[in-house]
C-alpha atoms as a PDB file:
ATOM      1  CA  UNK A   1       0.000   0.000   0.000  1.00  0.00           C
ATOM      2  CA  UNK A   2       2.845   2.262   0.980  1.00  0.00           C
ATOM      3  CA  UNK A   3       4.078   1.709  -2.700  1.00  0.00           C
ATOM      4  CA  UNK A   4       1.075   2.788  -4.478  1.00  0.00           C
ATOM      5  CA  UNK A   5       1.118   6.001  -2.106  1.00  0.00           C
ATOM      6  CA  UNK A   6       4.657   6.410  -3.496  1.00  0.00           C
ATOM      7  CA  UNK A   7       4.383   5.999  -6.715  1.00  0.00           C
ATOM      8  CA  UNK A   8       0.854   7.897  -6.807  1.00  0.00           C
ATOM      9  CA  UNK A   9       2.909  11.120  -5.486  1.00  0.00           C
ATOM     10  CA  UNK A  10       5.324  10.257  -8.089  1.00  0.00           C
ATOM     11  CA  UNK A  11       3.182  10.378 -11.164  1.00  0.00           C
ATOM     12  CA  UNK A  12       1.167  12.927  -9.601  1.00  0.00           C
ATOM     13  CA  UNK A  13       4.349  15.154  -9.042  1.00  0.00           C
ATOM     14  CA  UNK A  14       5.417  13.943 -13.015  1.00  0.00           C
ATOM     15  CA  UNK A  15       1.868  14.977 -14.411  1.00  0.00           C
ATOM     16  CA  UNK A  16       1.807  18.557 -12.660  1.00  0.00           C
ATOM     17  CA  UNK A  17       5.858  19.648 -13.832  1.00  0.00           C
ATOM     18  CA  UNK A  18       4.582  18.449 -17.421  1.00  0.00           C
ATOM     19  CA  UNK A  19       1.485  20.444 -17.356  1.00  0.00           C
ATOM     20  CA  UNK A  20       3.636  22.884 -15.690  1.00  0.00           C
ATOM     21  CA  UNK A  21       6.262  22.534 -18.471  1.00  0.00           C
ATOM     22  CA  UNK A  22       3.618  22.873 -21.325  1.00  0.00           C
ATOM     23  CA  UNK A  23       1.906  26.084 -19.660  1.00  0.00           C
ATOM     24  CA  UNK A  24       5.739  27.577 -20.054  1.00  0.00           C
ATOM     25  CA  UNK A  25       5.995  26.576 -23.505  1.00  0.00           C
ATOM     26  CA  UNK A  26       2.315  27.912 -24.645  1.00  0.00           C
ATOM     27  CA  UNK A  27       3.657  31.267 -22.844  1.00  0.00           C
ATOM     28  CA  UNK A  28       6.961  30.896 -24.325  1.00  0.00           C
ATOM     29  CA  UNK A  29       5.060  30.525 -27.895  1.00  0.00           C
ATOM     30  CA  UNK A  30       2.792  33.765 -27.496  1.00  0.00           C
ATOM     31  CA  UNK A  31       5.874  35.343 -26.694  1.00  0.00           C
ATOM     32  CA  UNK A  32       7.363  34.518 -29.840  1.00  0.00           C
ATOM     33  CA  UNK A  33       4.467  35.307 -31.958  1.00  0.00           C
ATOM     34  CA  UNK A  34       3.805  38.351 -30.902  1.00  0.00           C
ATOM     35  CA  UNK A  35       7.592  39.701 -31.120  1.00  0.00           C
ATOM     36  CA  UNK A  36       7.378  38.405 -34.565  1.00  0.00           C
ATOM     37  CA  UNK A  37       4.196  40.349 -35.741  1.00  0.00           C
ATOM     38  CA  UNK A  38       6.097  43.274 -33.907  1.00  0.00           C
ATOM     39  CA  UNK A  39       8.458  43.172 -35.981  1.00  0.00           C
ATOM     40  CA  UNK A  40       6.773  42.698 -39.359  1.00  0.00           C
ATOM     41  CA  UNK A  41       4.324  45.901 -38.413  1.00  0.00           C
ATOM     42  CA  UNK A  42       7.518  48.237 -37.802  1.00  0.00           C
ATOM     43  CA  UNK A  43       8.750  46.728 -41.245  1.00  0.00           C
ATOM     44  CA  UNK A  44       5.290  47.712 -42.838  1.00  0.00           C
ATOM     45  CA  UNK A  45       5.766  51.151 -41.663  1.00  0.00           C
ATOM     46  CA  UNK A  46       2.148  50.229 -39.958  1.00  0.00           C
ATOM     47  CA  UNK A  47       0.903  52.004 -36.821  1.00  0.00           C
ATOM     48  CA  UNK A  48      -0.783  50.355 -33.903  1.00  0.00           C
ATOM     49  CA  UNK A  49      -4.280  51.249 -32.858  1.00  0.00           C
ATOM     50  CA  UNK A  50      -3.769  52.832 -30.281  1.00  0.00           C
ATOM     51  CA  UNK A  51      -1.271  55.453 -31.644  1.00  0.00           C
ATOM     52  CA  UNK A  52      -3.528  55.951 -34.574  1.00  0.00           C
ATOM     53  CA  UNK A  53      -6.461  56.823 -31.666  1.00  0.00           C
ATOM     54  CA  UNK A  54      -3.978  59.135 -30.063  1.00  0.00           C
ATOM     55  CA  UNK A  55      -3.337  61.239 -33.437  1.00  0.00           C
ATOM     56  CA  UNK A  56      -6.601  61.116 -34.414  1.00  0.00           C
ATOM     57  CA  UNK A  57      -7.513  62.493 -31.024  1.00  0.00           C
ATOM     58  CA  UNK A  58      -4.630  65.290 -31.525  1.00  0.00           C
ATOM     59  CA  UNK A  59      -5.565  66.139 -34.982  1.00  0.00           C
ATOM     60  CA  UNK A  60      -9.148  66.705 -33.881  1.00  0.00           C
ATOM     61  CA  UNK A  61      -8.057  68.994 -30.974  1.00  0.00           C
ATOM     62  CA  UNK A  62      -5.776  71.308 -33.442  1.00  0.00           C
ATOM     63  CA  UNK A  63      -8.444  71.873 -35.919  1.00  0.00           C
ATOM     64  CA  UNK A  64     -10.987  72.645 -33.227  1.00  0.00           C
ATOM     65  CA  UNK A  65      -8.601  75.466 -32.139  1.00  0.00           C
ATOM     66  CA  UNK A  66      -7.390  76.370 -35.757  1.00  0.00           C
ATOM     67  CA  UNK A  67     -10.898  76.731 -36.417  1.00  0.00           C
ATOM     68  CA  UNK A  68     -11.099  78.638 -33.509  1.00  0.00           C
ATOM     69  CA  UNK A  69      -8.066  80.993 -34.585  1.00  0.00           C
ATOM     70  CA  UNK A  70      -8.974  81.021 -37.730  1.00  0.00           C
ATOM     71  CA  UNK A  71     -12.745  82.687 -36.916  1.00  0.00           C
ATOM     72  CA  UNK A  72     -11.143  85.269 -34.431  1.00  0.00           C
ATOM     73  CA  UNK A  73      -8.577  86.563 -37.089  1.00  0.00           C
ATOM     74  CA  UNK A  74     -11.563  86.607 -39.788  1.00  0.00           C
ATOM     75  CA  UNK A  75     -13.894  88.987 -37.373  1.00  0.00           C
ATOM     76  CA  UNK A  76     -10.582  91.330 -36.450  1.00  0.00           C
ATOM     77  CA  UNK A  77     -10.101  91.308 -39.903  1.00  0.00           C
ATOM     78  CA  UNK A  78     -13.979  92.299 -40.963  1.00  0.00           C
ATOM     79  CA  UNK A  79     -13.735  94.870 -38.160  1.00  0.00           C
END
């Protein structure tokens, strides 16, 4: 009985390092992908979404206040 105890622990120890083992390698794996599609968007010249947003976001604020600018110099100039 003491033997099956022993060599349950044993395989039980075996099965959780390999599930262990294979978690690490599926990280390991995204890892690798996603430095590799890094790569190929700087090579593209391609921007992220999020920096696009950001721009976007910018551009939007400067033409609101060349808009803005752009009225006030028109009514000094009407004046």
């Amino acid at each position: 009985m003491k033997n099956k105890n022993i060599f349950l622990k044993d395989t039980t120890a075996v099965i959780s390092g390999a599930f262990s083992a294979f978690a690490n390698i599926k990280n390991e794996i995204d890892i690798i992908i996603k430095s590799r599609l890094d790569k190929f968007i700087n090579s593209q010249n391609l921007v992220n979404r999020e920096d696009f947003e950001a721009l976007e976001d910018r551009h939007e604020k400067l033409l609101a206040e060349f808009n803005l600018l752009k009225a006030k110099f028109n009514r000094k100039n009407s004046k």
